[in-house]
PDB file of N, CA and C in Angstrom:
ATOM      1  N   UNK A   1      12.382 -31.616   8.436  1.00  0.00           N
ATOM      2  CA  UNK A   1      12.603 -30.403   7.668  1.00  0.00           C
ATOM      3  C   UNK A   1      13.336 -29.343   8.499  1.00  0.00           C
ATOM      4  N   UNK A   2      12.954 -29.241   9.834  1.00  0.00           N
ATOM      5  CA  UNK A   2      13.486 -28.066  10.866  1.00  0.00           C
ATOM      6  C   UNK A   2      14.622 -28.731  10.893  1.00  0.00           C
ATOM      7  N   UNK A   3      15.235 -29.785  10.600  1.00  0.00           N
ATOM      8  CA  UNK A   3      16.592 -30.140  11.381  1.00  0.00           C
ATOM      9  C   UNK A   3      17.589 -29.916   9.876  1.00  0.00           C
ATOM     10  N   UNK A   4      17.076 -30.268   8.740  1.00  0.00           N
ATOM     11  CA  UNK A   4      17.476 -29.710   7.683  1.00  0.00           C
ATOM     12  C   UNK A   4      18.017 -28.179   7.522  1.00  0.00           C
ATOM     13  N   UNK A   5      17.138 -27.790   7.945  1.00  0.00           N
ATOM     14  CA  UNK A   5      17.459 -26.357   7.619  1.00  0.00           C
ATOM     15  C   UNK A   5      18.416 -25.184   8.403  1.00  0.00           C
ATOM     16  N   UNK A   6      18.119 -26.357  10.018  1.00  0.00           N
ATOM     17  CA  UNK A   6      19.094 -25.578  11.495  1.00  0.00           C
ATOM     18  C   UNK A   6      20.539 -26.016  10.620  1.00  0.00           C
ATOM     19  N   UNK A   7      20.826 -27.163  10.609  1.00  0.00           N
ATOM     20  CA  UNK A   7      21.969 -28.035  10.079  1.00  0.00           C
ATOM     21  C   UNK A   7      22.636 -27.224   8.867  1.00  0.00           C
ATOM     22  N   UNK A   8      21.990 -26.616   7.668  1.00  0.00           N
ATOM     23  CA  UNK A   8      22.702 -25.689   6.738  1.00  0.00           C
ATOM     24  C   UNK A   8      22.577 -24.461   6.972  1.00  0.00           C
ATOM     25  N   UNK A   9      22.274 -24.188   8.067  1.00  0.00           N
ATOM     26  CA  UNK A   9      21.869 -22.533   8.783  1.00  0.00           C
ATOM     27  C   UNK A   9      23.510 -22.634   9.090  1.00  0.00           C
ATOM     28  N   UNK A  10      23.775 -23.846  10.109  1.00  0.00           N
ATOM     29  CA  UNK A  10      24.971 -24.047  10.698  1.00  0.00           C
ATOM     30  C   UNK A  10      26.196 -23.895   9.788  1.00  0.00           C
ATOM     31  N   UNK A  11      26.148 -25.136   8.526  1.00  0.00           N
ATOM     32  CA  UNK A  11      26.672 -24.881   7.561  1.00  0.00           C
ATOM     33  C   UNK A  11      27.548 -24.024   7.377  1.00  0.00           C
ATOM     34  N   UNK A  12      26.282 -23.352   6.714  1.00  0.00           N
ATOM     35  CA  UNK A  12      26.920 -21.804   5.730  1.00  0.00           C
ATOM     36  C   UNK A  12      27.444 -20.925   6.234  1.00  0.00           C
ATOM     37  N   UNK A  13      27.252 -20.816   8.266  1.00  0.00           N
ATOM     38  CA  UNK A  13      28.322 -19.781   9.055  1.00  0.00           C
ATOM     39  C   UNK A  13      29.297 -20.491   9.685  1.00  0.00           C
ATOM     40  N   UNK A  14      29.776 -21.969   9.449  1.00  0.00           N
ATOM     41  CA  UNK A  14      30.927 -22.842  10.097  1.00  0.00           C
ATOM     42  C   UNK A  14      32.403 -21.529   9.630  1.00  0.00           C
ATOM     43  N   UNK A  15      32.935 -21.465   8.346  1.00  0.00           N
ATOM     44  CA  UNK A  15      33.795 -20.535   7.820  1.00  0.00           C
ATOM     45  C   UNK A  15      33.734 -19.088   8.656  1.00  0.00           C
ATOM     46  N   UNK A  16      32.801 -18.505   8.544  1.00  0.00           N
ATOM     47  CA  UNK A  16      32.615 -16.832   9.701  1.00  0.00           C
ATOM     48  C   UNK A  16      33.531 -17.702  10.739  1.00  0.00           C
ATOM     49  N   UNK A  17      33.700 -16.218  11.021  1.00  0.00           N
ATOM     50  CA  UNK A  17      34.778 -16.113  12.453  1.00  0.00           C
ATOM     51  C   UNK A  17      33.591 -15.544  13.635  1.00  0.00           C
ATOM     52  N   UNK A  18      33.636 -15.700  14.971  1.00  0.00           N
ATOM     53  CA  UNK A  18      32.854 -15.466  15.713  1.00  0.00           C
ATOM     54  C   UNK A  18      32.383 -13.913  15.801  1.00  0.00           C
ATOM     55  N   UNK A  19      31.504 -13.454  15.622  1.00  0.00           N
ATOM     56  CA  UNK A  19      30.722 -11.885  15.669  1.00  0.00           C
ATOM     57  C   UNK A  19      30.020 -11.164  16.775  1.00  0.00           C
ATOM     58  N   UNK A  20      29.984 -12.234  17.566  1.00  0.00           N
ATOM     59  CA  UNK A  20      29.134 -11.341  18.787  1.00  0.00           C
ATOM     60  C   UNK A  20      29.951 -11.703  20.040  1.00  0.00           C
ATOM     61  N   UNK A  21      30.789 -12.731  20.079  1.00  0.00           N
ATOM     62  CA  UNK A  21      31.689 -13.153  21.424  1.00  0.00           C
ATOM     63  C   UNK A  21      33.007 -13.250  20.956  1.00  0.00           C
ATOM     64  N   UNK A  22      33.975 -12.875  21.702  1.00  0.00           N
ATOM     65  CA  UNK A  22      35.396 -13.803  21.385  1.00  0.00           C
ATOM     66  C   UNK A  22      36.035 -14.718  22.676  1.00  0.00           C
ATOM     67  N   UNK A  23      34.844 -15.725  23.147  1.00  0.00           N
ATOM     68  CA  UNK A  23      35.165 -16.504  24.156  1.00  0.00           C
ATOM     69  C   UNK A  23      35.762 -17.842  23.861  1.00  0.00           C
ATOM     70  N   UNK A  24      35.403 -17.589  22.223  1.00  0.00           N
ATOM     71  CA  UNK A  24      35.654 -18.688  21.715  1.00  0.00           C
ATOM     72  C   UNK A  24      37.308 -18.737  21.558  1.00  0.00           C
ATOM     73  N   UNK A  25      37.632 -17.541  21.576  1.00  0.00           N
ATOM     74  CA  UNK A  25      39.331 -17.520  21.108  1.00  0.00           C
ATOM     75  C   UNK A  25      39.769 -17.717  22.847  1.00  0.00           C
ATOM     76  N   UNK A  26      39.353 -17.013  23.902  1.00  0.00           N
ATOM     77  CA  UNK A  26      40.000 -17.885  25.040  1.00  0.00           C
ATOM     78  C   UNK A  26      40.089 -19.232  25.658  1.00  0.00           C
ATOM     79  N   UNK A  27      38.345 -19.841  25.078  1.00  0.00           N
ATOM     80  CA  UNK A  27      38.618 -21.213  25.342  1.00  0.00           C
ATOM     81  C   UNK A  27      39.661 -21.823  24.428  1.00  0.00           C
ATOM     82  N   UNK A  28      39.903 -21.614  23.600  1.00  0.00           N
ATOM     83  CA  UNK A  28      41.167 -22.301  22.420  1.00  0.00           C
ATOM     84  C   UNK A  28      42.505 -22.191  23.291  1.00  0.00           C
ATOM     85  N   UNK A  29      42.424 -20.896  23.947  1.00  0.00           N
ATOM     86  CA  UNK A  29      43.854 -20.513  24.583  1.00  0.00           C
ATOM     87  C   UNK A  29      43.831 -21.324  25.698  1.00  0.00           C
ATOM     88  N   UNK A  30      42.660 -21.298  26.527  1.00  0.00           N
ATOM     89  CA  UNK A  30      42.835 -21.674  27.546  1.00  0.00           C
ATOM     90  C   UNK A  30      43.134 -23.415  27.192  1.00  0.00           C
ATOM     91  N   UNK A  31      42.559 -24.334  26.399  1.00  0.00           N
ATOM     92  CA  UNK A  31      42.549 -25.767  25.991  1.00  0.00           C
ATOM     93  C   UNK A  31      44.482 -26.029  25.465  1.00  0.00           C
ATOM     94  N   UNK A  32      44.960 -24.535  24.712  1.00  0.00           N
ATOM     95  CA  UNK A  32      46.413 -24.811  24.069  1.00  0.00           C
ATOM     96  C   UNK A  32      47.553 -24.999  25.393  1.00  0.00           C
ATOM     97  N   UNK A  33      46.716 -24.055  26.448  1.00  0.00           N
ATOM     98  CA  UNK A  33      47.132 -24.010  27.544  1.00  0.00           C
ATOM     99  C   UNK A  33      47.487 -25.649  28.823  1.00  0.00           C
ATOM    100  N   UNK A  34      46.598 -25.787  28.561  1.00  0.00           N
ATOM    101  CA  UNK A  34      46.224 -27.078  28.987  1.00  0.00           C
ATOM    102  C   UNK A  34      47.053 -28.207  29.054  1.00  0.00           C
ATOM    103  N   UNK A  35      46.880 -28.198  27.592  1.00  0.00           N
ATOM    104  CA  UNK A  35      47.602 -29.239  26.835  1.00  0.00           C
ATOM    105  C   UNK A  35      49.035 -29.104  26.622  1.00  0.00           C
ATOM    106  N   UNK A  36      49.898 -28.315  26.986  1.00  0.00           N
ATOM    107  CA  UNK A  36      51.232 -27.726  26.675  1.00  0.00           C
ATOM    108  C   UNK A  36      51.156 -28.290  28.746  1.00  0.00           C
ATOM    109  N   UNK A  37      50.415 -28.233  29.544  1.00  0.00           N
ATOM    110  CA  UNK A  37      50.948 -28.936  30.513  1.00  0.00           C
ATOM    111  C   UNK A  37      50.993 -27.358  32.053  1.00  0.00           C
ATOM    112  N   UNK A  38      50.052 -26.307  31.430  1.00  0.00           N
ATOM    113  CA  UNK A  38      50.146 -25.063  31.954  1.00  0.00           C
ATOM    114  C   UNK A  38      48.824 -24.997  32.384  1.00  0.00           C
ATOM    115  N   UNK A  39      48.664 -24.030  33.471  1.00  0.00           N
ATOM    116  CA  UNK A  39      47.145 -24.134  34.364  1.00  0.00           C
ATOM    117  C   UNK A  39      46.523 -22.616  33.770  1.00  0.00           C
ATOM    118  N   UNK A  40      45.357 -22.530  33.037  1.00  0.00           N
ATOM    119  CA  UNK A  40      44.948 -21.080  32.750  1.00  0.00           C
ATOM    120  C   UNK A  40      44.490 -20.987  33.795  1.00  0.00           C
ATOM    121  N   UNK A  41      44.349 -21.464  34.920  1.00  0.00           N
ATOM    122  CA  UNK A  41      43.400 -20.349  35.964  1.00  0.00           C
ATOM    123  C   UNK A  41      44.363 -20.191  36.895  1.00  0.00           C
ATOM    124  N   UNK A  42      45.474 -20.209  36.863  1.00  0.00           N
ATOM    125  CA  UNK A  42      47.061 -20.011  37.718  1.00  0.00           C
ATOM    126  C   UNK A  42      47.607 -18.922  36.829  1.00  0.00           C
ATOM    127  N   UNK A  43      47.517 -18.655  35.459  1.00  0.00           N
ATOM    128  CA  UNK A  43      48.655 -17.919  34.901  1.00  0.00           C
ATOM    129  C   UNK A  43      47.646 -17.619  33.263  1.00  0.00           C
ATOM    130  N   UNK A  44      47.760 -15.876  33.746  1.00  0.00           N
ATOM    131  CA  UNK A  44      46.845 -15.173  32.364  1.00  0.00           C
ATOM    132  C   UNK A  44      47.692 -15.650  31.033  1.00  0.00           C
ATOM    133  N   UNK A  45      47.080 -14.942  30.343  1.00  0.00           N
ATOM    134  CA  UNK A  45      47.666 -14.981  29.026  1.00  0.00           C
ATOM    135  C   UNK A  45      48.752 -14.613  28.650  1.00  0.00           C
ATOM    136  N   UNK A  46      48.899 -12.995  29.559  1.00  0.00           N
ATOM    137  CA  UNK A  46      49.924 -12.209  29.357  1.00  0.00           C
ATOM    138  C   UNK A  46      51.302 -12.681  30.283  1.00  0.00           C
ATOM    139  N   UNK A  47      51.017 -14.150  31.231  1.00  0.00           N
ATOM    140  CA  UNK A  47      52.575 -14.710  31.776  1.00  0.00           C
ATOM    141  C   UNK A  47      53.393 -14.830  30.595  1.00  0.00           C
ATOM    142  N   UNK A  48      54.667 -14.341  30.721  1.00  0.00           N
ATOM    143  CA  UNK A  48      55.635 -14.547  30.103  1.00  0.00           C
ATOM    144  C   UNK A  48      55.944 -15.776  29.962  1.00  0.00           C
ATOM    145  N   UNK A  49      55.815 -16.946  31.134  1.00  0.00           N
ATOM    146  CA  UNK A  49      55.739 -17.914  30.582  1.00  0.00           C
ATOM    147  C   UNK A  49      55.511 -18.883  29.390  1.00  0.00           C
ATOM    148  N   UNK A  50      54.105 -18.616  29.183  1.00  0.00           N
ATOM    149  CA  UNK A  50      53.248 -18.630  27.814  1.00  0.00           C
ATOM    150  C   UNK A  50      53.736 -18.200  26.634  1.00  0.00           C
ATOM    151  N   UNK A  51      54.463 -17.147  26.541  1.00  0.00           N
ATOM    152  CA  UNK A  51      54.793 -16.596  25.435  1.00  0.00           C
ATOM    153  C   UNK A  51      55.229 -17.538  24.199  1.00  0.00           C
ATOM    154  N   UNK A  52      55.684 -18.999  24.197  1.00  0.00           N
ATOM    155  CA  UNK A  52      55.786 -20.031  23.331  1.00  0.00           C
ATOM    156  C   UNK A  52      54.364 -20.112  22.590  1.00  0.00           C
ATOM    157  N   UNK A  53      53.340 -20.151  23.321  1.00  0.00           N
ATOM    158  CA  UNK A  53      52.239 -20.663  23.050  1.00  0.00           C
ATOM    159  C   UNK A  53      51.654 -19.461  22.041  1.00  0.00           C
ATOM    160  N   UNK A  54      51.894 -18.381  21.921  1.00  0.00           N
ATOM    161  CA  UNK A  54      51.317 -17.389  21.186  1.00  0.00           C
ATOM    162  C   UNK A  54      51.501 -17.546  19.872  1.00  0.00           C
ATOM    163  N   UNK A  55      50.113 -16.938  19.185  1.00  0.00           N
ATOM    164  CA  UNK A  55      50.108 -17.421  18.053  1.00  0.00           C
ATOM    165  C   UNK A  55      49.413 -16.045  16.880  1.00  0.00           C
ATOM    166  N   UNK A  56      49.373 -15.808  15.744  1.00  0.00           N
ATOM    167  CA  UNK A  56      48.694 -14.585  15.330  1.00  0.00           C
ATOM    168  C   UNK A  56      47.328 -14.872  14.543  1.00  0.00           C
ATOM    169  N   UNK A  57      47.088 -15.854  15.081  1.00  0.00           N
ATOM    170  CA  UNK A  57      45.880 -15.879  14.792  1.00  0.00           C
ATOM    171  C   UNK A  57      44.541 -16.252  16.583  1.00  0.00           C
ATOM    172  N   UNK A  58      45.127 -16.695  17.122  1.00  0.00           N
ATOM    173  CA  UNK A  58      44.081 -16.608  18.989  1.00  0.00           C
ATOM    174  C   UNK A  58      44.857 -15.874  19.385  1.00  0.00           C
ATOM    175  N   UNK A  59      45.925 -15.728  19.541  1.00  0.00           N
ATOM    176  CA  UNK A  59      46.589 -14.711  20.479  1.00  0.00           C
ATOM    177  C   UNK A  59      46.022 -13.197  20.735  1.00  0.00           C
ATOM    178  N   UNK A  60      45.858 -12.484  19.547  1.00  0.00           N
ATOM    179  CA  UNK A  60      45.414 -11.009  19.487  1.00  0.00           C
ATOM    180  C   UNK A  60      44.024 -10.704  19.369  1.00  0.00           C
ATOM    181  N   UNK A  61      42.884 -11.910  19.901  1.00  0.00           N
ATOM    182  CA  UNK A  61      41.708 -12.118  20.129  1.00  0.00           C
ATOM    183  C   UNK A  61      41.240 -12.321  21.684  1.00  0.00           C
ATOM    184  N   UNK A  62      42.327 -12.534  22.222  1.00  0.00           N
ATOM    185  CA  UNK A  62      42.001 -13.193  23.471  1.00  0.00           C
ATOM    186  C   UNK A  62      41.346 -12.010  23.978  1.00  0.00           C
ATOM    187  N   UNK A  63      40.592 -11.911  24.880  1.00  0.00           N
ATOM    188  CA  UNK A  63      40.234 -11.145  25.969  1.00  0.00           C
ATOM    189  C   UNK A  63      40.503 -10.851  27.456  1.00  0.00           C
ATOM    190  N   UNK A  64      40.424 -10.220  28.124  1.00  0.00           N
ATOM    191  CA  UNK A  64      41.598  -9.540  29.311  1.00  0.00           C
ATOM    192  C   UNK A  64      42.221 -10.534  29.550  1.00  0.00           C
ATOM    193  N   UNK A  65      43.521 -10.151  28.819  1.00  0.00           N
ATOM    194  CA  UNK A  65      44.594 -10.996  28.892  1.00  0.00           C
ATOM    195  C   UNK A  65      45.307 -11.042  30.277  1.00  0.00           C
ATOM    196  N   UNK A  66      44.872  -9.809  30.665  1.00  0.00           N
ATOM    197  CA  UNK A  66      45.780  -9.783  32.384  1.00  0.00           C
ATOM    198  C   UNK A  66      45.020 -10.875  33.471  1.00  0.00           C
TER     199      UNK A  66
END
């Protein structure tokens, strides 16, 4: 029954966007990062480099971008 109910707890806030953190939008950046073949812990958000990778929906979430 408890696993029922955690499971549509989960559910019904999958759609919400995150409310109490937005770490979730840097790990996305940091993973798009990644995968495009770029080191996030060598080069913030705000490298010009990156600038391909920006997007309007993680981009203007990220957190200290510097």
């Amino acid at each position: 029954m408890a696993l029922a109910v955690a499971t549509a707890a989960r559910l019904v806030l999958l759609p919400t966007a995150p409310s109490l953190s937005g770490d979730l939008y840097r790990y996305l950046w940091e993973g798009r990062v990644i995968v495009h073949g770029g080191n996030p812990y060598r080069q913030s958000p705000d490298d010009p480099a990156l600038a391909a990778l920006r997007d309007r929906e993680v981009w203007p979430r990220i957190n200290h971008r510097e």
